[in-house]
C-alpha atoms as a PDB file:
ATOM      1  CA  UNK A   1    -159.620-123.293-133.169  1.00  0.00           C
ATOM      2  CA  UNK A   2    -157.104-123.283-130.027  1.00  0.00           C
ATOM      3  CA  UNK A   3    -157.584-126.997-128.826  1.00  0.00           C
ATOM      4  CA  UNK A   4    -155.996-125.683-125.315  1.00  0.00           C
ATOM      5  CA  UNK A   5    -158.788-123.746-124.680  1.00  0.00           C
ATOM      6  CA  UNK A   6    -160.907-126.288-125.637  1.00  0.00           C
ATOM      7  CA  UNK A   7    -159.590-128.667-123.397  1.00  0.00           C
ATOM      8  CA  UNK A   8    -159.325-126.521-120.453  1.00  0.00           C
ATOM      9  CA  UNK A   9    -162.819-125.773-120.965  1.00  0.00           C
ATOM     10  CA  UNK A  10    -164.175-129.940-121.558  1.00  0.00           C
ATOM     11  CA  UNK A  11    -161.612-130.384-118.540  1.00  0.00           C
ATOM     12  CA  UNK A  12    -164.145-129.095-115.951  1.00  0.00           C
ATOM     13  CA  UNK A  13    -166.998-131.681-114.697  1.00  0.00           C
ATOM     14  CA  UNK A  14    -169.827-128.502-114.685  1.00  0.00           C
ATOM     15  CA  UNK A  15    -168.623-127.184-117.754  1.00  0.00           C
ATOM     16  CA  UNK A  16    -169.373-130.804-119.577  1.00  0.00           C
ATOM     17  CA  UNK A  17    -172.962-130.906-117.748  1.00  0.00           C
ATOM     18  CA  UNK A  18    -173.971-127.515-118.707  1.00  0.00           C
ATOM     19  CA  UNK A  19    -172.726-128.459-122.325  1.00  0.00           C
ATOM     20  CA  UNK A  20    -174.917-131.916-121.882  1.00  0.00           C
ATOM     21  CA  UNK A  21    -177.721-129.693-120.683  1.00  0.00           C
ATOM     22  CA  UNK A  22    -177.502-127.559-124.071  1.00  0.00           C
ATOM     23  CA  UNK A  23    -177.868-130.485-126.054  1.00  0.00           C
ATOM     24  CA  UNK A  24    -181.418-130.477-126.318  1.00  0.00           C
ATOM     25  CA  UNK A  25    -181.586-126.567-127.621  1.00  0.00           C
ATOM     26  CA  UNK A  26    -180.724-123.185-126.326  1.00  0.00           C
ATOM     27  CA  UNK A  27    -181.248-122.710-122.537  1.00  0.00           C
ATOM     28  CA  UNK A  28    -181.538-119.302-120.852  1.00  0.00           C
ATOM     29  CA  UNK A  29    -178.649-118.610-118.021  1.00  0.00           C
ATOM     30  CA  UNK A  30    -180.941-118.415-115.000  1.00  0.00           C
ATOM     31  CA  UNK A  31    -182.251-122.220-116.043  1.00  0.00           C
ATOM     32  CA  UNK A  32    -179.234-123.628-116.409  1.00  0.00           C
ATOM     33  CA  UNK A  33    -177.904-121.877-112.745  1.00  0.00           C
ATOM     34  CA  UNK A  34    -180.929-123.290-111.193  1.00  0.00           C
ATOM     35  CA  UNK A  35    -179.633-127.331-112.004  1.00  0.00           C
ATOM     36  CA  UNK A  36    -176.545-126.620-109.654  1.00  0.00           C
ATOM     37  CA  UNK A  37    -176.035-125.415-106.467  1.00  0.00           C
ATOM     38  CA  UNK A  38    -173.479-123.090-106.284  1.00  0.00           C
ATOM     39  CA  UNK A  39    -173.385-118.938-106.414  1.00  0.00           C
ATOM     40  CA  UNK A  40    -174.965-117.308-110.013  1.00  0.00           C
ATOM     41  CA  UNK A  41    -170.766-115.904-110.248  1.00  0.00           C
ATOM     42  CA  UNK A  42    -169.885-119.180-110.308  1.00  0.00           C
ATOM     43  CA  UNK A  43    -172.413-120.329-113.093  1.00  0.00           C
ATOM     44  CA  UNK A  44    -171.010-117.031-115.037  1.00  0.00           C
ATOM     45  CA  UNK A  45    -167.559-117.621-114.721  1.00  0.00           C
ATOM     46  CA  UNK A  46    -168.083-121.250-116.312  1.00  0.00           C
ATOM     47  CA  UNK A  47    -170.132-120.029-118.942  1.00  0.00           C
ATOM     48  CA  UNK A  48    -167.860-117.723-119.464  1.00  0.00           C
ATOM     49  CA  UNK A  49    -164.934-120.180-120.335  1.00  0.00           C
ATOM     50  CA  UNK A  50    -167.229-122.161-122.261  1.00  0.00           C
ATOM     51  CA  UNK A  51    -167.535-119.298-124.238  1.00  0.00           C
ATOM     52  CA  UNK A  52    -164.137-118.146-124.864  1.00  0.00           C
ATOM     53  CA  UNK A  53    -163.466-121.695-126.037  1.00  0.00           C
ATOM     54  CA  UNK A  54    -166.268-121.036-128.332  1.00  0.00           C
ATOM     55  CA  UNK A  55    -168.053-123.798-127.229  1.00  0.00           C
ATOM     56  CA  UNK A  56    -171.386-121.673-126.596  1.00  0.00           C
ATOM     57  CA  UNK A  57    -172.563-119.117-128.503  1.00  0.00           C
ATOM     58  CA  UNK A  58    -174.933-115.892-126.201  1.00  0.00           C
ATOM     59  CA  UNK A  59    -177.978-115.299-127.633  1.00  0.00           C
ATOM     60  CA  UNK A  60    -179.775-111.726-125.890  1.00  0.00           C
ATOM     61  CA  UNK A  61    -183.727-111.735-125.977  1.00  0.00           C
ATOM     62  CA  UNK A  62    -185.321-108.759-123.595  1.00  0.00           C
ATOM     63  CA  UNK A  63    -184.119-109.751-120.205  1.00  0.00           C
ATOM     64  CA  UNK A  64    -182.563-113.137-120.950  1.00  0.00           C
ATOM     65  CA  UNK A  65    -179.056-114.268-122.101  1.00  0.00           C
ATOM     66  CA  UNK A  66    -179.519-117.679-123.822  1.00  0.00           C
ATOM     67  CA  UNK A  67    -176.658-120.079-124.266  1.00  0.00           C
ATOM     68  CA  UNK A  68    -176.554-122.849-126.573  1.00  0.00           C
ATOM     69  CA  UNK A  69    -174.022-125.074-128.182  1.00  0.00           C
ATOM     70  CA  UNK A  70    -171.489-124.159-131.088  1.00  0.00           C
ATOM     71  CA  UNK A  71    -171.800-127.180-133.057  1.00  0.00           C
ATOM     72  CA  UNK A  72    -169.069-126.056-135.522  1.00  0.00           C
ATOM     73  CA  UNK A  73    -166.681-126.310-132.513  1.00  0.00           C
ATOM     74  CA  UNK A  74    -167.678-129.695-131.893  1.00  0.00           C
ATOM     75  CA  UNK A  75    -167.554-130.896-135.379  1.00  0.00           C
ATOM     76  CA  UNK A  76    -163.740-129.772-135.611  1.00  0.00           C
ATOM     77  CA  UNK A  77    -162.710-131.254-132.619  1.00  0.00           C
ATOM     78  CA  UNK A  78    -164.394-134.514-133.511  1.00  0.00           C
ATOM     79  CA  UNK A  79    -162.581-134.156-137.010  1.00  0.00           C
ATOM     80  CA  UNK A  80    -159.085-134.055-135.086  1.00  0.00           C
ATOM     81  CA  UNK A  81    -159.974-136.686-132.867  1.00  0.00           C
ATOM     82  CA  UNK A  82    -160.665-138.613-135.749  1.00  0.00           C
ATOM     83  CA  UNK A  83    -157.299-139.172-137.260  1.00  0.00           C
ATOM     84  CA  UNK A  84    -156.563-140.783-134.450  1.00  0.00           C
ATOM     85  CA  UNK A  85    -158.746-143.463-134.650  1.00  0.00           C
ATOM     86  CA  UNK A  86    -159.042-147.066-137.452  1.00  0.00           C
ATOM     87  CA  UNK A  87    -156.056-148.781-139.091  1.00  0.00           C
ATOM     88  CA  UNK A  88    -152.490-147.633-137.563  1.00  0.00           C
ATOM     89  CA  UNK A  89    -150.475-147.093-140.624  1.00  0.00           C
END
């Protein structure tokens, strides 16, 4: 995993909503556009980073791209973050 991607991408306050928002299960990109108010480009281009950081996986149905969390991603990271953590040695 590159952990500067990963940071870049957490480091971004819509980023870590729309990744709050995907908690609760896959979520297509129009619904997740329609909780902020700024331009659908602008939703896209976050998405987009969230992506590349593999954070989100794309899921195409018909018409619809659905995003939804990479929990893999997230269970590394917390890993790392781990060590850092209990007893200092």
């Amino acid at each position: 995993m590159g952990f500067q991607k990963t940071f870049k991408a957490l480091s971004d306050p819509v980023r870590r909503e729309i990744l709050i928002m995907l908690r609760n299960g896959p979520m297509p990109a129009g619904e997740i556009a329609s909780k902020f108010e700024m331009t659908g480009a602008t939703i896209s281009y976050h998405l987009s980073q969230l992506k590349k950081a593999g954070l989100v996986a794309e899921n195409k149905q018909k018409n619809y791209i659905y995003y939804e969390l990479n929990s893999s991603v997230f269970e590394e990271l917390m890993l790392w973050l781990s060590q850092f953590g209990g007893e200092k040695r």
